[in-house]
N, C-alpha and C. Protein backbone atom coordinates (compact mmCIF):
# COMPACT_ATOMS: atom_id res chain seq x y z
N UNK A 1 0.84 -1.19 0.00
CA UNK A 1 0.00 0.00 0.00
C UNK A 1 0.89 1.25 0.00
N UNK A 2 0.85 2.40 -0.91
CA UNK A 2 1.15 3.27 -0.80
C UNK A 2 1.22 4.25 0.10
N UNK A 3 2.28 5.04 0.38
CA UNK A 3 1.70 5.75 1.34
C UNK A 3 1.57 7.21 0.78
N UNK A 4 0.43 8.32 1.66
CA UNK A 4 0.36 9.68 0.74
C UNK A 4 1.47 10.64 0.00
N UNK A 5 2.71 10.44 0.51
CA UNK A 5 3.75 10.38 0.18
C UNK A 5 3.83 9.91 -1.55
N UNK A 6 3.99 8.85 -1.07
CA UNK A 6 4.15 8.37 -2.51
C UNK A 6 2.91 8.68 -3.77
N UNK A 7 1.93 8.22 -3.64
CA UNK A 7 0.78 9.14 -4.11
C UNK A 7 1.03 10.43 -4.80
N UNK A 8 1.28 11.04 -3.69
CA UNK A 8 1.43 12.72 -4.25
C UNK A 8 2.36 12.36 -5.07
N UNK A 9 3.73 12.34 -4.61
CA UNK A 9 4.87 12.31 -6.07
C UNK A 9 4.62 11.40 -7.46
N UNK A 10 3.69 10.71 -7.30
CA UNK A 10 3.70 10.16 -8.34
C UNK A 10 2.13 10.57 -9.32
N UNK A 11 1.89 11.57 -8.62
CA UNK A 11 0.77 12.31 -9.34
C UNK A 11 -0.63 11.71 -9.71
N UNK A 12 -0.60 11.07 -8.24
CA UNK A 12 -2.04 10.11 -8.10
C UNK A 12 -2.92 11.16 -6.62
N UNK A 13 -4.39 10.38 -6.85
CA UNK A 13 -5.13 11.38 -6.13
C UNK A 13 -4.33 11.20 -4.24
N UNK A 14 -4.37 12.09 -3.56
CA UNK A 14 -3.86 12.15 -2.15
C UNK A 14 -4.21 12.65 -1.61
N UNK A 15 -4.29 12.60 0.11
CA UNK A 15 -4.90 13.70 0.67
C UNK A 15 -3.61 14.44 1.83
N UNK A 16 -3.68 15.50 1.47
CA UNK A 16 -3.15 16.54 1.83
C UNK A 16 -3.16 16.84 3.70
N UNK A 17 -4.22 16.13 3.58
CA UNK A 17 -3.95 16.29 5.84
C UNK A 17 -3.39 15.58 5.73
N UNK A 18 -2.97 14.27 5.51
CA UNK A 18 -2.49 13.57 6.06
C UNK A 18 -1.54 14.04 7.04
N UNK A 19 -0.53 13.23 8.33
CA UNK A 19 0.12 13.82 9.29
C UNK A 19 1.20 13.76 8.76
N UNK A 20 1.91 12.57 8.17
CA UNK A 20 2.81 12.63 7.60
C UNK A 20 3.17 13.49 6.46
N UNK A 21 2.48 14.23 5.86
CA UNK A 21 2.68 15.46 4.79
C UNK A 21 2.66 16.85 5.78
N UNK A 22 1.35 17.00 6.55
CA UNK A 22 1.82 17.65 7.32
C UNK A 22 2.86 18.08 7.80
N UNK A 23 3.65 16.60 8.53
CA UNK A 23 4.97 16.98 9.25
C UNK A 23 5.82 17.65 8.17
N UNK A 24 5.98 17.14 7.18
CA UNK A 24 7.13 17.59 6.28
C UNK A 24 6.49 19.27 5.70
N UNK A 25 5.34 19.47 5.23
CA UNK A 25 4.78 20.66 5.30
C UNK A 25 5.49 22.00 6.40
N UNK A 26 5.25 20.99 7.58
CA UNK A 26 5.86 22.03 8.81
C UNK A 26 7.04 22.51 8.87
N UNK A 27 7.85 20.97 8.30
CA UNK A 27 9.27 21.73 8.58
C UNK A 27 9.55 22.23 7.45
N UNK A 28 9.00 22.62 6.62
CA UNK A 28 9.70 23.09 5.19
C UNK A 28 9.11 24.46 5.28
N UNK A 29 8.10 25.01 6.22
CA UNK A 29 7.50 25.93 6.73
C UNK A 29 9.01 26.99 7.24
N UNK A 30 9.05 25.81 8.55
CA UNK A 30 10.56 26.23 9.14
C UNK A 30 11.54 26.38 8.80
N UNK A 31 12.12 26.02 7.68
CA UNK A 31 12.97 26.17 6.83
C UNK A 31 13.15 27.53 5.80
N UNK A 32 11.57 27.86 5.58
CA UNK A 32 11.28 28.77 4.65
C UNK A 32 11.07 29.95 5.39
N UNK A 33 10.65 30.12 6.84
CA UNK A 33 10.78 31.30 7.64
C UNK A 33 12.14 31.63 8.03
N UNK A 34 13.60 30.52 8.38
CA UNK A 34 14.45 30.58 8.66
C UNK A 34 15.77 31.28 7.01
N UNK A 35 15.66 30.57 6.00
CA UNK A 35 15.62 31.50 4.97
C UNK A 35 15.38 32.69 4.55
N UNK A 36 14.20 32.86 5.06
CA UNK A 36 14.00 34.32 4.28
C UNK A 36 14.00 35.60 5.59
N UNK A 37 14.73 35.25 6.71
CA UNK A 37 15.23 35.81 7.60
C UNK A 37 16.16 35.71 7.60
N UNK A 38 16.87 35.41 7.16
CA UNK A 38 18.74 35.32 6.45
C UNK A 38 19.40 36.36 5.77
N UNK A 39 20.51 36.80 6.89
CA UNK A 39 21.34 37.92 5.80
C UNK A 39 22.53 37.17 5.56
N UNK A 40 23.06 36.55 5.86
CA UNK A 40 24.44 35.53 5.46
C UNK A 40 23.82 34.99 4.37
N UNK A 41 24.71 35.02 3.17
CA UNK A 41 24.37 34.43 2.00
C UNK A 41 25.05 33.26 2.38
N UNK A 42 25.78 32.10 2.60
CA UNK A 42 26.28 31.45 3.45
C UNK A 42 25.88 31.01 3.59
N UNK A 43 24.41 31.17 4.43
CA UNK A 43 23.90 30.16 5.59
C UNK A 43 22.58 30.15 5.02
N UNK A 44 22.33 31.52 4.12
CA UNK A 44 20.92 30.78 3.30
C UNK A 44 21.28 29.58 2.32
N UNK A 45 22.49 29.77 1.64
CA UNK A 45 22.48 28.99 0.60
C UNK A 45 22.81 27.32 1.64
N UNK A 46 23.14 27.19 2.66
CA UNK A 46 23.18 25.54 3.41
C UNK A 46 21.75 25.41 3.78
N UNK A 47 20.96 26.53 3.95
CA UNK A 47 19.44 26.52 4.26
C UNK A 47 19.30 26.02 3.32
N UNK A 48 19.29 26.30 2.15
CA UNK A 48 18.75 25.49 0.79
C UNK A 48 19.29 24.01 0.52
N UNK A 49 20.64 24.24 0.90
CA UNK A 49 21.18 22.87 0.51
C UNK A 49 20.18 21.42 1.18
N UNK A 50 20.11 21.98 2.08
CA UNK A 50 19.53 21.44 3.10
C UNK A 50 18.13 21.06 3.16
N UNK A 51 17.33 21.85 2.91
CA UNK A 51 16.05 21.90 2.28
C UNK A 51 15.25 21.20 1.15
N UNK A 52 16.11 21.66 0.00
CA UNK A 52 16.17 21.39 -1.44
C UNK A 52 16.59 19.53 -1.23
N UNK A 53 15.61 19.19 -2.37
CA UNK A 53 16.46 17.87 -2.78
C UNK A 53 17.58 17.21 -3.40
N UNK A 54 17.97 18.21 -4.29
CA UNK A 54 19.42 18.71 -4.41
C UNK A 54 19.84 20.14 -5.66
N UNK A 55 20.63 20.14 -5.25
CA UNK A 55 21.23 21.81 -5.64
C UNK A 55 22.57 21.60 -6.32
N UNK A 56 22.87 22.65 -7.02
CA UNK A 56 24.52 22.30 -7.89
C UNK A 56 25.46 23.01 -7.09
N UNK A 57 26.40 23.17 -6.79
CA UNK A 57 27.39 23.71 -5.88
C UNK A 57 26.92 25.13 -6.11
N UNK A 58 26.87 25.84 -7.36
CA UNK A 58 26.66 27.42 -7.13
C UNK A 58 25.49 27.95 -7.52
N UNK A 59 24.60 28.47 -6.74
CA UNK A 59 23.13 29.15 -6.85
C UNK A 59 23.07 30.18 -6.22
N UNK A 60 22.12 31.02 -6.21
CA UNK A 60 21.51 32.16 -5.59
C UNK A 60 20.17 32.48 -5.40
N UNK A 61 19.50 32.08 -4.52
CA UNK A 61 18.71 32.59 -4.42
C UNK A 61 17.97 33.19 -3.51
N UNK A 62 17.12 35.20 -4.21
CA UNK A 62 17.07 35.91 -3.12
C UNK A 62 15.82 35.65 -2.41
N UNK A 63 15.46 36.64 -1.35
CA UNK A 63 14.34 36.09 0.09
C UNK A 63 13.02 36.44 -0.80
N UNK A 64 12.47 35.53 -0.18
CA UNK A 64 10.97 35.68 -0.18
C UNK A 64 10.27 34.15 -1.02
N UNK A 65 11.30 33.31 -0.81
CA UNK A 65 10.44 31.67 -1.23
C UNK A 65 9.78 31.51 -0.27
N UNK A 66 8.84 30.82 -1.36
CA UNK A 66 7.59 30.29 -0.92
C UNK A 66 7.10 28.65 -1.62
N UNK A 67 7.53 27.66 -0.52
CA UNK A 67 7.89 26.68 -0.97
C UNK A 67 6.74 25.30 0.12
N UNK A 68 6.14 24.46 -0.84
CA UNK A 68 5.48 23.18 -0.03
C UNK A 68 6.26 22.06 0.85
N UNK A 69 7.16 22.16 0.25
CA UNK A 69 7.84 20.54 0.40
C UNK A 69 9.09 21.30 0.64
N UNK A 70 9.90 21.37 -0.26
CA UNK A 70 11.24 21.45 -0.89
C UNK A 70 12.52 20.45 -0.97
N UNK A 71 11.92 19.10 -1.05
CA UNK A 71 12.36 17.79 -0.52
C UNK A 71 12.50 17.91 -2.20
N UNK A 72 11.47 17.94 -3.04
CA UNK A 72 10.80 17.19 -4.14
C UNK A 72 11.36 18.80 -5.26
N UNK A 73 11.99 19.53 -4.68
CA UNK A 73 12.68 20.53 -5.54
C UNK A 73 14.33 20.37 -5.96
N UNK A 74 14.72 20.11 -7.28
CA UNK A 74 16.02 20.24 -7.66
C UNK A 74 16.38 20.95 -8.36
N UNK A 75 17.14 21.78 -8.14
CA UNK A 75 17.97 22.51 -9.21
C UNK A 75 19.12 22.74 -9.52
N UNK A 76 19.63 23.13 -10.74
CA UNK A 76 20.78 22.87 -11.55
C UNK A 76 22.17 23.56 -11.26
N UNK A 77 23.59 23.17 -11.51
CA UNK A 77 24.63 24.20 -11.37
C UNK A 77 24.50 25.32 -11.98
N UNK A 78 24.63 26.62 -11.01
CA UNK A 78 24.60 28.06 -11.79
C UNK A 78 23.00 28.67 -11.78
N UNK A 79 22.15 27.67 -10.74
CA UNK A 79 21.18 28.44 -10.52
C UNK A 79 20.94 30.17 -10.22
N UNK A 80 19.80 30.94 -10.43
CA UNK A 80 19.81 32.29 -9.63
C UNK A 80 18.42 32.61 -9.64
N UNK A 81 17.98 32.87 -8.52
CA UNK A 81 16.10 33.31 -8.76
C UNK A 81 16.15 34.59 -8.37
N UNK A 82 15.96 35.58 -8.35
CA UNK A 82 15.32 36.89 -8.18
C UNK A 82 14.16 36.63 -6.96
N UNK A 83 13.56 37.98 -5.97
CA UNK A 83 12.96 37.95 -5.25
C UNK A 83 11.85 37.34 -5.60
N UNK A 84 10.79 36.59 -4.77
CA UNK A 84 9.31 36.27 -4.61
C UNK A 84 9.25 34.93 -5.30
N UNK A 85 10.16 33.75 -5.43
CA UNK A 85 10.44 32.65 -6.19
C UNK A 85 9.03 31.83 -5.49
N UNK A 86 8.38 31.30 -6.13
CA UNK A 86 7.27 30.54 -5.58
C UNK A 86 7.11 29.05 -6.34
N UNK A 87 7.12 27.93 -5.42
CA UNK A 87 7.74 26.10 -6.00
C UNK A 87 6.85 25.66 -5.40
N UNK A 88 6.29 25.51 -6.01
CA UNK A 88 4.87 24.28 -5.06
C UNK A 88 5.31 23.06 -5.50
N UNK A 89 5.42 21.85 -4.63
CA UNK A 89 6.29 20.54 -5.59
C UNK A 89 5.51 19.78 -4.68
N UNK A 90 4.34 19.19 -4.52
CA UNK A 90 3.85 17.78 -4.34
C UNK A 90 4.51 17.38 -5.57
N UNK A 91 4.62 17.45 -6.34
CA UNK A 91 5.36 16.48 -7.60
C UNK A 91 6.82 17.55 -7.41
N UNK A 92 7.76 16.15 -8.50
CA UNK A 92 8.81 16.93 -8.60
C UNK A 92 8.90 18.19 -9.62
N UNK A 93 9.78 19.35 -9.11
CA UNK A 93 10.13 20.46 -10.20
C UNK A 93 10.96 20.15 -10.41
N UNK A 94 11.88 19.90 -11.50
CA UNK A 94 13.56 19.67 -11.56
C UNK A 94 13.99 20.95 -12.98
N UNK A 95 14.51 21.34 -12.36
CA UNK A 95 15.45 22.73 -13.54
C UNK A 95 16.86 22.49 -13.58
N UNK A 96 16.94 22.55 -14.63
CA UNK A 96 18.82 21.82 -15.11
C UNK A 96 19.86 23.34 -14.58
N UNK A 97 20.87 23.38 -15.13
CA UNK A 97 22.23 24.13 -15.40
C UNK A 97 21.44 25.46 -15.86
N UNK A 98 22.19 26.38 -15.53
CA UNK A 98 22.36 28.33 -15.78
C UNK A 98 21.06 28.97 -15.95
N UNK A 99 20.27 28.15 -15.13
CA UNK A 99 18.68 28.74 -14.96
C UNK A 99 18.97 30.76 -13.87
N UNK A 100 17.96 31.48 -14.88
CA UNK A 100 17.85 32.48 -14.25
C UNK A 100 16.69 33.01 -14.28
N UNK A 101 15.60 33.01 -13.18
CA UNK A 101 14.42 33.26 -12.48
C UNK A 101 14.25 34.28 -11.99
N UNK A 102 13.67 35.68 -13.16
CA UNK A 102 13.28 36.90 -13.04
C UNK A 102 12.13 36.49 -11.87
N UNK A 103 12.20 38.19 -10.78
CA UNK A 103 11.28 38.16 -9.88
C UNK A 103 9.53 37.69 -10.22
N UNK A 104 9.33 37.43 -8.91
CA UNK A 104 7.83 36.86 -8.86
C UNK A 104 7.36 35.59 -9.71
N UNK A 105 8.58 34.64 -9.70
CA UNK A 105 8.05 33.30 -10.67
C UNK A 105 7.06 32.58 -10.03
N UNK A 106 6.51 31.92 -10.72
CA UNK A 106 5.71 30.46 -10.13
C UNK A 106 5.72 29.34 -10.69
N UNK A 107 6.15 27.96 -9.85
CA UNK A 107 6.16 27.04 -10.17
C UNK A 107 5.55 26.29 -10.13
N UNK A 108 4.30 25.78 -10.49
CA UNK A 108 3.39 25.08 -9.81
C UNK A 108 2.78 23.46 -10.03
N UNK A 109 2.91 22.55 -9.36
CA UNK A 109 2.70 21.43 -9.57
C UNK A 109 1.29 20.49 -8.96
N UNK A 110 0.22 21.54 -8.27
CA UNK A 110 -0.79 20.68 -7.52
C UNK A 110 -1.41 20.65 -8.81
N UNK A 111 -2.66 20.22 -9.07
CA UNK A 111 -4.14 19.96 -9.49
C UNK A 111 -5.41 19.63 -8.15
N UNK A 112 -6.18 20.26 -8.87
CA UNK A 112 -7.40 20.05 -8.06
C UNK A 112 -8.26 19.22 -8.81
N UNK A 113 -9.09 18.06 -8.78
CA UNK A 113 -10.28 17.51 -9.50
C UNK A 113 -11.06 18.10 -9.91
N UNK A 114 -11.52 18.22 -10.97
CA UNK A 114 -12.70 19.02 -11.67
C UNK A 114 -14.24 19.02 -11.05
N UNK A 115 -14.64 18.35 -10.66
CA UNK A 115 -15.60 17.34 -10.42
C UNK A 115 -15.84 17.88 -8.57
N UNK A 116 -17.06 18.75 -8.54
CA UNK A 116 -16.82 19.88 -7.47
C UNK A 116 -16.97 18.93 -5.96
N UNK A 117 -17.87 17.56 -6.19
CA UNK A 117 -18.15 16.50 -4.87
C UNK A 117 -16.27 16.45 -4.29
N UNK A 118 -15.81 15.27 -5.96
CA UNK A 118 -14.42 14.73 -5.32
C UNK A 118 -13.41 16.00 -4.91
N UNK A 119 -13.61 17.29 -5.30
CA UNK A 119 -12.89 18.38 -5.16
C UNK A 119 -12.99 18.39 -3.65
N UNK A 120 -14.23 18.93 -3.28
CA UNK A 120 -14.80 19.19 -2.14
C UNK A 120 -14.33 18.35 -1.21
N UNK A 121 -13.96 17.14 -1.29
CA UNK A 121 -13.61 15.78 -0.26
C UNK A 121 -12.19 16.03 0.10
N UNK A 122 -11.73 16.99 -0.46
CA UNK A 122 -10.15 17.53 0.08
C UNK A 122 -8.77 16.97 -0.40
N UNK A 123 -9.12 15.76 -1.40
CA UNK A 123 -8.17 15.17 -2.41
C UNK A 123 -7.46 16.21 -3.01
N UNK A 124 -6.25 15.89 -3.82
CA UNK A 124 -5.89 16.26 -4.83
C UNK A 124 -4.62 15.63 -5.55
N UNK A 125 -3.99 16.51 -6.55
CA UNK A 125 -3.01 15.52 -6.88
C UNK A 125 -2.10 16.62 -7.94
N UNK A 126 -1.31 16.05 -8.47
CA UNK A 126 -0.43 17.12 -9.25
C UNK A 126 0.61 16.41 -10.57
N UNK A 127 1.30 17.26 -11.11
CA UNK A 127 2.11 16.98 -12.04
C UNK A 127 3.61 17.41 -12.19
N UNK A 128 4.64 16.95 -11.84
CA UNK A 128 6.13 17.33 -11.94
C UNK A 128 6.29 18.48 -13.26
N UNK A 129 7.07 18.81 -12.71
CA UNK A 129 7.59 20.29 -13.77
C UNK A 129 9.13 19.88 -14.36
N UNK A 130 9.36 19.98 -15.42
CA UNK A 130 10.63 19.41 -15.90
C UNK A 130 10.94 20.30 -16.93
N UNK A 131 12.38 21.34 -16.60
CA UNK A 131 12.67 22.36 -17.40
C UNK A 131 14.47 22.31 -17.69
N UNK A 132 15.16 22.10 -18.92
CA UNK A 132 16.04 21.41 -19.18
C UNK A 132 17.56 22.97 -18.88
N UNK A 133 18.41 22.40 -19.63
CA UNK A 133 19.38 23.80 -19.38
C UNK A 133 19.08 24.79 -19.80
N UNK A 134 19.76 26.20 -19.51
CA UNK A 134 19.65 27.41 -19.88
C UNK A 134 18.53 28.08 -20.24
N UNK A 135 17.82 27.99 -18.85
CA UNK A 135 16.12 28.30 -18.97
C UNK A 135 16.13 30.00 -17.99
N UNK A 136 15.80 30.55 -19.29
CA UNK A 136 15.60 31.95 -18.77
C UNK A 136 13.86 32.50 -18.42
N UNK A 137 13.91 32.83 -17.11
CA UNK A 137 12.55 33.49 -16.95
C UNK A 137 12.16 35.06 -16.11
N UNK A 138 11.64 35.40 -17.75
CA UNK A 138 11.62 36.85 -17.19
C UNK A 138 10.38 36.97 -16.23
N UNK A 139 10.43 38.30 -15.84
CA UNK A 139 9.31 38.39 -14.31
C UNK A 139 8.01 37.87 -14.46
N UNK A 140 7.48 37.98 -13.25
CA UNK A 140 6.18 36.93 -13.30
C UNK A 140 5.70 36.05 -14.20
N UNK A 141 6.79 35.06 -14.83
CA UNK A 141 6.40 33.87 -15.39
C UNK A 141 5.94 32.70 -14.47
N UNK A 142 4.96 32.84 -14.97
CA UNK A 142 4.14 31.38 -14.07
C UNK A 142 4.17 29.72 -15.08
N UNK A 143 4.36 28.65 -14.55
CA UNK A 143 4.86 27.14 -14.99
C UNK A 143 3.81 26.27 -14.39
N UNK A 144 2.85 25.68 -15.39
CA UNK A 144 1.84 25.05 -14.38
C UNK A 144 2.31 23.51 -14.42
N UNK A 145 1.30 22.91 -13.91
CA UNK A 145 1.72 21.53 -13.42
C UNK A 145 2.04 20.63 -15.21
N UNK A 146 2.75 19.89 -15.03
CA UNK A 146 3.08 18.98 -16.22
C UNK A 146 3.55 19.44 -17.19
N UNK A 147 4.52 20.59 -17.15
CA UNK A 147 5.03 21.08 -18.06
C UNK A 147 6.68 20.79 -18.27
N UNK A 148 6.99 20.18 -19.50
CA UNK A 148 8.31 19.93 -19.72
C UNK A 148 8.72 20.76 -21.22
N UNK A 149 9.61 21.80 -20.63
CA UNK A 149 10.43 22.58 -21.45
C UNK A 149 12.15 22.03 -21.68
N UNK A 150 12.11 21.94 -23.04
CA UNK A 150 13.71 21.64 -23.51
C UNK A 150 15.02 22.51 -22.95
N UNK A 151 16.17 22.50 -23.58
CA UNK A 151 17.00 23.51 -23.73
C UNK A 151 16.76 24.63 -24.00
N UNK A 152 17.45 25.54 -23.58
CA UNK A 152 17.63 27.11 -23.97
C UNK A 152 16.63 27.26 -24.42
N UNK A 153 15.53 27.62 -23.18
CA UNK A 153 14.52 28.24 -23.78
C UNK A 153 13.97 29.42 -22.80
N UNK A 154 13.47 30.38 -23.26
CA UNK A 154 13.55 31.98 -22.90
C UNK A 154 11.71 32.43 -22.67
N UNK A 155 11.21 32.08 -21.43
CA UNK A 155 10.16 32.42 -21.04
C UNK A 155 10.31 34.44 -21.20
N UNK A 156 9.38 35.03 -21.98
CA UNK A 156 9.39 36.35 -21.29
C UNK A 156 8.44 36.78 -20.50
N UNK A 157 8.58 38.38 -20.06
CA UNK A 157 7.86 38.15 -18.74
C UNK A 157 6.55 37.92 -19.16
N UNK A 158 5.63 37.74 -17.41
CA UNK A 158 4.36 37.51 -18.05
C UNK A 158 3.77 36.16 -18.36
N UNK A 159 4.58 35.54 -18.67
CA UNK A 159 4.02 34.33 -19.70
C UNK A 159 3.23 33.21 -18.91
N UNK A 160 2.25 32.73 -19.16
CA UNK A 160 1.98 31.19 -18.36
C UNK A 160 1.60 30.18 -19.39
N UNK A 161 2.86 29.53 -18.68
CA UNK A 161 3.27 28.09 -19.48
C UNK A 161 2.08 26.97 -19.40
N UNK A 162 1.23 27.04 -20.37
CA UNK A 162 0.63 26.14 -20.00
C UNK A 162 1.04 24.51 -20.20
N UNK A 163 1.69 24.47 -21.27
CA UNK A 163 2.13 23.28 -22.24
C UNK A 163 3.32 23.47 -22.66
N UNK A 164 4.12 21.58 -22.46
CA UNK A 164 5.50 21.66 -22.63
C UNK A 164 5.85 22.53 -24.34
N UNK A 165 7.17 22.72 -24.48
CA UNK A 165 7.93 22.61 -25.68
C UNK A 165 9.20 22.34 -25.52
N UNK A 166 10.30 22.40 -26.67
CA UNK A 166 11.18 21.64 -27.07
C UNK A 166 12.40 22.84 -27.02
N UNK A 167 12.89 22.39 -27.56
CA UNK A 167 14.26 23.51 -27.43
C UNK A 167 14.32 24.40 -27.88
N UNK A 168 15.05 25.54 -27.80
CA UNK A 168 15.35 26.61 -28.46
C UNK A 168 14.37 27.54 -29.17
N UNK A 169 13.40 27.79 -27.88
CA UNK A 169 12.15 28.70 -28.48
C UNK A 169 12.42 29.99 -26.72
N UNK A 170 11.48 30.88 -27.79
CA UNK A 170 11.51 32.16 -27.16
C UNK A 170 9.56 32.09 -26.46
N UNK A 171 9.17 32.48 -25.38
CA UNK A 171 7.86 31.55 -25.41
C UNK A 171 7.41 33.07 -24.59
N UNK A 172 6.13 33.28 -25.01
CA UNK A 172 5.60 34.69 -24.05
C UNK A 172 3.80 34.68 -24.39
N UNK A 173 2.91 35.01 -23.39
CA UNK A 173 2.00 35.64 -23.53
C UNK A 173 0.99 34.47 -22.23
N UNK A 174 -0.41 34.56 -23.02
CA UNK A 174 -1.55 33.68 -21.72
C UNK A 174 -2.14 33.37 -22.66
N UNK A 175 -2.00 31.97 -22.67
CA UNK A 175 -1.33 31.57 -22.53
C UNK A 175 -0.11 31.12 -23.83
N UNK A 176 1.06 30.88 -23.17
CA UNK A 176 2.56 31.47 -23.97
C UNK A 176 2.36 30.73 -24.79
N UNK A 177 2.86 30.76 -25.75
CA UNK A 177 3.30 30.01 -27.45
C UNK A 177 4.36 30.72 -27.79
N UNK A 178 4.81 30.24 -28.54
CA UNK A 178 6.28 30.29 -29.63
C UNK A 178 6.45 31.86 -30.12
N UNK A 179 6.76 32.48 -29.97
CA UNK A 179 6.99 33.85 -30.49
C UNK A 179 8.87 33.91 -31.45
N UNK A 180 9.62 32.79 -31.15
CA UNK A 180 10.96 33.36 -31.37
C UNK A 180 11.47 31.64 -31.78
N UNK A 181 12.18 31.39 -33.02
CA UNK A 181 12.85 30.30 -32.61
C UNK A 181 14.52 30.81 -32.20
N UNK A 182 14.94 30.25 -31.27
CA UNK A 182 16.93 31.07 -30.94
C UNK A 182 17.70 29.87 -31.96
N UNK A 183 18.35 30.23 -32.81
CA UNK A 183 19.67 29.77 -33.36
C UNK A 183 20.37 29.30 -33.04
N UNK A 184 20.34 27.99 -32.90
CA UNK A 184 21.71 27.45 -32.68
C UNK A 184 23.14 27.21 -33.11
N UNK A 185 24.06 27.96 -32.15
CA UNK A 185 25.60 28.05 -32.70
C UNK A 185 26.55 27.22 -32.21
């Protein structure tokens, strides 16, 4: 038998009281108040190490995350987010190498059931976010659940991702589509 744990990450229905999500809820709570009360860059970035499910030796990122889990968050060498970074990860988010995360992003991985009874019963469930190297995102780009973006690809601001794409596109608007293909050299 599964446990809600597992459920959630694997993007099956779960329920969200559970105690055991809870607990981890709490401390990632604690983690995320202890962070963003941090002036040692130092000791935020072992806050993260720590936090995060794993991290590349060099990242940055500034205060004001706002994070579920952060067990089920990875990110790449040469990370950098800008203020107001927001990762919701019942599923996994994973972002590769030289990601840079203009202010006020969102990452988001829950779902709610359509279906207002099973909604109402407090279930839910979600979809991993999978975004490959050299992923640029300008301000308030929002990433919804089940979205897998290729290489070098250049969210501008604004944009919500509803649906994956492939490499080497320039992607902007609500929802974003293809505006740019980038050249590869």
């Amino acid at each position: 038998m599964k446990s809600e744990y597992q459920k959630m990450i694997a993007g099956e229905l779960y329920s969200p009281s559970d105690l055991e999500l809870r607990k981890l809820a709490k401390e990632s709570r604690k983690k995320q108040n202890e962070f963003n009360q941090e002036d040692d860059e130092s000791k935020s970035a072992q806050i993260i190490k720590d936090w995060f499910g794993s991290t590349g030796e060099r990242f940055y990122i500034n205060r004001w995350v706002v994070v579920d889990y952060g067990i089920n968050i990875h990110i790449g060498e040469n990370f950098y987010s800008n203020y107001n970074l927001t990762m919701l990860d019942v599923c996994p988010i994973t972002i590769g190498k030289n990601a840079m995360i203009g202010p006020n992003c969102q990452f988001l991985t829950p779902l709610h059931p359509l279906d207002p009874v099973e909604r109402n019963s407090g279930v839910e469930y979600g979809a991993p976010i999978t975004i490959g190297n050299n992923f640029w995102a300008g301000g308030g780009v929002t990433v919804l659940p089940g979205v897998t973006l290729g290489n070098n690809v250049v969210a501008g601001a604004g944009a919500v991702i509803t649906k994956s794409f492939g490499d080497n596109v320039v992607l902007a608007g609500n929802p974003a589509r293809i505006i740019k293909e980038i050249p590869v050299k």
